[in-house]
N, C-alpha and C. Protein backbone atom coordinates (compact mmCIF):
# COMPACT_ATOMS: atom_id res chain seq x y z
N UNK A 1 12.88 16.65 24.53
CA UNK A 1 12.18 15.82 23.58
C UNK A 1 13.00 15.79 22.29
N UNK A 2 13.02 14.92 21.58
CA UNK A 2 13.69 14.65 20.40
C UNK A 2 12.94 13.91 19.34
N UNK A 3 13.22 13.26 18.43
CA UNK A 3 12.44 12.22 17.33
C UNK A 3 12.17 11.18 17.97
N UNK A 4 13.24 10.43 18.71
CA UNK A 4 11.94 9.57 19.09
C UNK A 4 11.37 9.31 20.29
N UNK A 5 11.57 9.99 20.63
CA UNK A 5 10.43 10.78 21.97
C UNK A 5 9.27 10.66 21.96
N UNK A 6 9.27 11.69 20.57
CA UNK A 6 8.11 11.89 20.51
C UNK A 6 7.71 11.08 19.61
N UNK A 7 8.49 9.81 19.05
CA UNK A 7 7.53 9.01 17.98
C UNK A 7 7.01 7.97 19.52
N UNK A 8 8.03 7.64 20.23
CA UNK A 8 7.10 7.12 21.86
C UNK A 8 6.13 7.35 21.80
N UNK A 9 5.60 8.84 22.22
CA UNK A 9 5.03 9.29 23.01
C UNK A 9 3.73 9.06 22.10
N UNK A 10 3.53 8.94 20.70
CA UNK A 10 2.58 9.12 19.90
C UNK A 10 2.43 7.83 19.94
N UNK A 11 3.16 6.41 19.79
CA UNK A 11 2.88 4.72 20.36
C UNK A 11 2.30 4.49 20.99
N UNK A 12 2.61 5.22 22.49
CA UNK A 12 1.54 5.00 23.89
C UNK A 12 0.28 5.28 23.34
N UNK A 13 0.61 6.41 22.93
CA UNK A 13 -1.14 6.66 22.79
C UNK A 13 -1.56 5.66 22.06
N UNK A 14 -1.06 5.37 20.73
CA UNK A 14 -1.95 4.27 19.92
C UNK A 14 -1.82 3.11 20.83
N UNK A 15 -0.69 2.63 21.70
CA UNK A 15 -1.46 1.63 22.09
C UNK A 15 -2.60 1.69 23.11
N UNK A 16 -2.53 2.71 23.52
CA UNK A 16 -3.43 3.25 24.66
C UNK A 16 -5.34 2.61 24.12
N UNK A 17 -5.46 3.45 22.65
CA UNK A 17 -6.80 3.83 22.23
C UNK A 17 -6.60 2.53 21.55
N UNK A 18 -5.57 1.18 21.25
CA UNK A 18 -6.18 -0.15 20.84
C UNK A 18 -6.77 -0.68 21.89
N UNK A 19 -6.61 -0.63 22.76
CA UNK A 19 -6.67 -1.24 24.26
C UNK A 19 -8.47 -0.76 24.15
N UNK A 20 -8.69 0.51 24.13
CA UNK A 20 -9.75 1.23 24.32
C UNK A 20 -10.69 0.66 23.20
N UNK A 21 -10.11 0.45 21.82
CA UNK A 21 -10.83 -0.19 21.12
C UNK A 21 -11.24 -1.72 21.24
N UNK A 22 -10.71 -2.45 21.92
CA UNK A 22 -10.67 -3.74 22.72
C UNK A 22 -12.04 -3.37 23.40
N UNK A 23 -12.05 -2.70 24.59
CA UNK A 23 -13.40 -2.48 25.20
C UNK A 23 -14.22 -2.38 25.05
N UNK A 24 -13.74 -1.22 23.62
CA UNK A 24 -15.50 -0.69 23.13
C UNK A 24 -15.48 -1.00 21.79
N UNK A 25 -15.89 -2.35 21.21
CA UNK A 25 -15.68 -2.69 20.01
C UNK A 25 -16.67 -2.06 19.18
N UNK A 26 -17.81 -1.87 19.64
CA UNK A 26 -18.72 -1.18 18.69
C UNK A 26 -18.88 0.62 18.58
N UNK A 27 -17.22 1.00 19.29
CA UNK A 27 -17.03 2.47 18.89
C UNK A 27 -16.00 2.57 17.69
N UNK A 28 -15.94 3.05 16.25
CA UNK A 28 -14.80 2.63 15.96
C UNK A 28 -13.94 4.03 16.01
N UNK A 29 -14.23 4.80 17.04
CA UNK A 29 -13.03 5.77 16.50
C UNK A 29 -12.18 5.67 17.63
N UNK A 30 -11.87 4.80 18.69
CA UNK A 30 -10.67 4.34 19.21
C UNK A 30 -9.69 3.57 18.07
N UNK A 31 -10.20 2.71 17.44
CA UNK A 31 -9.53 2.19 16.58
C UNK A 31 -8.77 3.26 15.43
N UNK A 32 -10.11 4.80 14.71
CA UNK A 32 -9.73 5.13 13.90
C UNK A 32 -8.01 6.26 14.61
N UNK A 33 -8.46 6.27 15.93
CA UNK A 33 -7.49 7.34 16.34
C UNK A 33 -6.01 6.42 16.87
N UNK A 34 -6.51 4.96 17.21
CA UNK A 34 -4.71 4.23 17.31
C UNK A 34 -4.06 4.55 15.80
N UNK A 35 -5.07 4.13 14.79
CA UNK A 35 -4.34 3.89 13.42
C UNK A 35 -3.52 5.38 13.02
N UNK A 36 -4.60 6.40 13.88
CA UNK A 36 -3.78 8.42 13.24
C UNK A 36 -2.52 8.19 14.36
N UNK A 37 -2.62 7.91 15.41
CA UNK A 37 -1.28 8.04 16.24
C UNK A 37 -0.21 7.14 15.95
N UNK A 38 -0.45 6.02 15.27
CA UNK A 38 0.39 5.54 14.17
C UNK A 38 0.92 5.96 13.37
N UNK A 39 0.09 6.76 12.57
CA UNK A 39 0.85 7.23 11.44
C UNK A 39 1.69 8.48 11.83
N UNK A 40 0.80 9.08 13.19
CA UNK A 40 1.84 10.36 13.36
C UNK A 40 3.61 9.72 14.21
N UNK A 41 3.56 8.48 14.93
CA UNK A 41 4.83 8.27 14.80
C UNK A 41 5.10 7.62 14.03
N UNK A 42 5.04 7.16 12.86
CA UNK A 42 5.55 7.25 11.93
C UNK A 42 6.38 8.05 11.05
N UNK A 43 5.86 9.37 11.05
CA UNK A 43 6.39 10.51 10.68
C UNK A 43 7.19 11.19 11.39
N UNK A 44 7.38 10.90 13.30
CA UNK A 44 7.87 12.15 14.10
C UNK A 44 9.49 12.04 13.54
N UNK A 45 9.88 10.91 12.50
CA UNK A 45 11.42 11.18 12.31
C UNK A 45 11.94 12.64 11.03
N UNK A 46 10.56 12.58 10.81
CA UNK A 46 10.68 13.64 9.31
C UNK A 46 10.44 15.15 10.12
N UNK A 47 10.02 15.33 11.80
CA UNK A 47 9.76 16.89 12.32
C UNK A 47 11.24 17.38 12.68
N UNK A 48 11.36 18.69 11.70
CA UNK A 48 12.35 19.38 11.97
C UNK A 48 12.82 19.61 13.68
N UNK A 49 14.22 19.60 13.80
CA UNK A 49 14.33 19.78 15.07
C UNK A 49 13.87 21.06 15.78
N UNK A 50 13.88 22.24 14.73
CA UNK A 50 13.96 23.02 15.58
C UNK A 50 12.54 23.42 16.01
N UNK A 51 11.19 22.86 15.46
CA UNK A 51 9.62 22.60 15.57
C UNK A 51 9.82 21.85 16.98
N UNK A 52 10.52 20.50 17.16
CA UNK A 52 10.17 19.55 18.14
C UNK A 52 10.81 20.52 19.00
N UNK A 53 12.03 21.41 19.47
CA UNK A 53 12.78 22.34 20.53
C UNK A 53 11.62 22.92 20.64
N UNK A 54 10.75 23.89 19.94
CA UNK A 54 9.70 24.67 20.24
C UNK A 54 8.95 24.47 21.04
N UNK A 55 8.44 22.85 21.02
CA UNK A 55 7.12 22.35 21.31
C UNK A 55 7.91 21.38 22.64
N UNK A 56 8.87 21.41 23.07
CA UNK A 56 9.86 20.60 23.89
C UNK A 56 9.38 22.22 25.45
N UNK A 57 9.95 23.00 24.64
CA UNK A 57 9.76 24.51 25.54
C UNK A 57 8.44 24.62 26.08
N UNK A 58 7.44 24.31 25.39
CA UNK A 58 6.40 24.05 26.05
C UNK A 58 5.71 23.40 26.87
N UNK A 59 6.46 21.96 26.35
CA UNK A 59 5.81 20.97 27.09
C UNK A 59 6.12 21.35 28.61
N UNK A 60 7.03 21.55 28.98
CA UNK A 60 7.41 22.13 30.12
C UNK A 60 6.57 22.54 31.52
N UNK A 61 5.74 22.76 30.71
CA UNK A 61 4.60 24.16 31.98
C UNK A 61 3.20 22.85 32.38
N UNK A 62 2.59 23.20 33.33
CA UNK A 62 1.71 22.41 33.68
C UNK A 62 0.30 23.00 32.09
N UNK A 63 0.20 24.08 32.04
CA UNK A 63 -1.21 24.49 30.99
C UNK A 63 -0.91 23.87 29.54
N UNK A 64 -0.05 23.99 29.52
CA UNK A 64 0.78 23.35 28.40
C UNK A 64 0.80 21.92 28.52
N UNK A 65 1.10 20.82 29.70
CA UNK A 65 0.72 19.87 28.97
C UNK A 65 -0.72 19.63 29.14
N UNK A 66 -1.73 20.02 30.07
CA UNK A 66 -2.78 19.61 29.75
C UNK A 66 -3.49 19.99 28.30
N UNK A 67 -3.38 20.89 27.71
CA UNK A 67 -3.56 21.51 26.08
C UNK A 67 -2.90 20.04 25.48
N UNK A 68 -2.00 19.40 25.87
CA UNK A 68 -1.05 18.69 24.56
C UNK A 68 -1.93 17.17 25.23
N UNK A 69 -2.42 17.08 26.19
CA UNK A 69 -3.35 16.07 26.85
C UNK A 69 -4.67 16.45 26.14
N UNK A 70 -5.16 17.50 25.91
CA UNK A 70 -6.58 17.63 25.25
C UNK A 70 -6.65 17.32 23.84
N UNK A 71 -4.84 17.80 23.09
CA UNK A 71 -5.55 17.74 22.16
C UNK A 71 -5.08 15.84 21.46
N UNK A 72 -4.39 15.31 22.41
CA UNK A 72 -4.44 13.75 21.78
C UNK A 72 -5.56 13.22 22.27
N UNK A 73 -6.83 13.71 23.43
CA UNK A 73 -8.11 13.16 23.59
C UNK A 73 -8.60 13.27 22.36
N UNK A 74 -8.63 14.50 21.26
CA UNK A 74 -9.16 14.39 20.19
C UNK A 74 -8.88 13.94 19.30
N UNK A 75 -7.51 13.27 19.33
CA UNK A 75 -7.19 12.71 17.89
C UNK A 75 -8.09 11.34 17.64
N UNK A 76 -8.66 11.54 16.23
CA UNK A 76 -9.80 10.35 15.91
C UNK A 76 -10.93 10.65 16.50
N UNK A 77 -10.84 11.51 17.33
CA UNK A 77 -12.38 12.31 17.91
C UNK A 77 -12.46 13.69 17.38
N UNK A 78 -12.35 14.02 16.09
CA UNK A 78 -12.82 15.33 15.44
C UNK A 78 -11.62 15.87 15.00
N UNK A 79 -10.41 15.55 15.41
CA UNK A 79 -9.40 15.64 15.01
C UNK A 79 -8.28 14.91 14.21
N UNK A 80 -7.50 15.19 13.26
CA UNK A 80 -7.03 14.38 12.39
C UNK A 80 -6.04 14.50 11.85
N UNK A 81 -5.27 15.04 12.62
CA UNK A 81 -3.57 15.71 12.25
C UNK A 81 -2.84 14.19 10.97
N UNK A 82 -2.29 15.16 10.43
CA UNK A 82 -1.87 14.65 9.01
C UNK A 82 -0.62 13.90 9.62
N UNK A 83 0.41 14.67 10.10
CA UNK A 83 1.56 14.03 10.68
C UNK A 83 1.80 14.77 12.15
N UNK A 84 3.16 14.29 12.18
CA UNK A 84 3.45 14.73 14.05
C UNK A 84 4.13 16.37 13.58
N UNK A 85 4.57 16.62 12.45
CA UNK A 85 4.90 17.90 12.50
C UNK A 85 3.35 18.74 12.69
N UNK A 86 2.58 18.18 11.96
CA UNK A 86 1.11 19.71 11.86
C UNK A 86 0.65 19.87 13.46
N UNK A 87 0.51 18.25 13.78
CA UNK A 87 0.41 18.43 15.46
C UNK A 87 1.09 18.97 16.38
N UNK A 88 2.52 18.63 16.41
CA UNK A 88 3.54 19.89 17.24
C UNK A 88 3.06 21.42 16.65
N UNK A 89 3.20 21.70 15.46
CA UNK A 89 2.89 23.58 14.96
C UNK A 89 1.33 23.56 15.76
N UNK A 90 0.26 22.61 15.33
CA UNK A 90 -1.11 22.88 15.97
C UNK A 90 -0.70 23.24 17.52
N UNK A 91 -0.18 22.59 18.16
CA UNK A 91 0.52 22.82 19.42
C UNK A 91 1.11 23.65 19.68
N UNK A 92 1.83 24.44 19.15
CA UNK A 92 2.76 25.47 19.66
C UNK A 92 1.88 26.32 19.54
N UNK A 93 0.98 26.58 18.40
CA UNK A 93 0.47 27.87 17.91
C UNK A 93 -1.00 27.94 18.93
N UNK A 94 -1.35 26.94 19.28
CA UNK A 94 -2.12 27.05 20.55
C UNK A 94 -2.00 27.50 21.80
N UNK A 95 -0.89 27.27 22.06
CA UNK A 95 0.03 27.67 23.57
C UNK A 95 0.59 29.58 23.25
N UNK A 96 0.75 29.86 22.01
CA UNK A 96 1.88 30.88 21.83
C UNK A 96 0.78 32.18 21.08
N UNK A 97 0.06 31.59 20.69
CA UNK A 97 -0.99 32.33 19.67
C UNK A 97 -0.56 32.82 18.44
């Protein structure tokens, strides 16, 4: 994984949850969570490399990605990561304790 990998990987999702907001127009936190996975690739060019190697090591394992699958179910659902760096550290430090 690298910068823009993972600014990808944070796109899909937003386009994922516009799509979702398409369906369910009268939910708005598909919408509020495309607009956070936006902004977090937006930012994945500013995550230090050696954070994204960390969280690269992880992704790796099957428990590990379902954790990194749970926790973009929550983004805009109770969750609200500032950028893609707090989300990779939220991530590692979940997996690593």
């Amino acid at each position: 994984m690298d910068q823009s990998t993972l600014e990808e990987l944070f796109i899909e999702q937003a386009e994922w949850r516009e799509q979702k907001a398409i369906e369910f127009p009268n939910d708005d936190r598909n919408a509020t969570a495309a607009e956070a996975f936006r902004r977090l690739a937006s930012s994945a060019k500013d995550v230090p490399d050696e954070v994204i190697l960390a969280a690269a090591e992880l992704y790796d394992d099957l428990p590990d990605i379902e954790q990194w699958n749970e926790m973009c179910r929550t983004v805009g659902f109770g969750r609200y990561p500032d950028s893609a760096e707090s989300f990779l550290r939220e991530f590692i430090s979940s997996r690593t304790g």
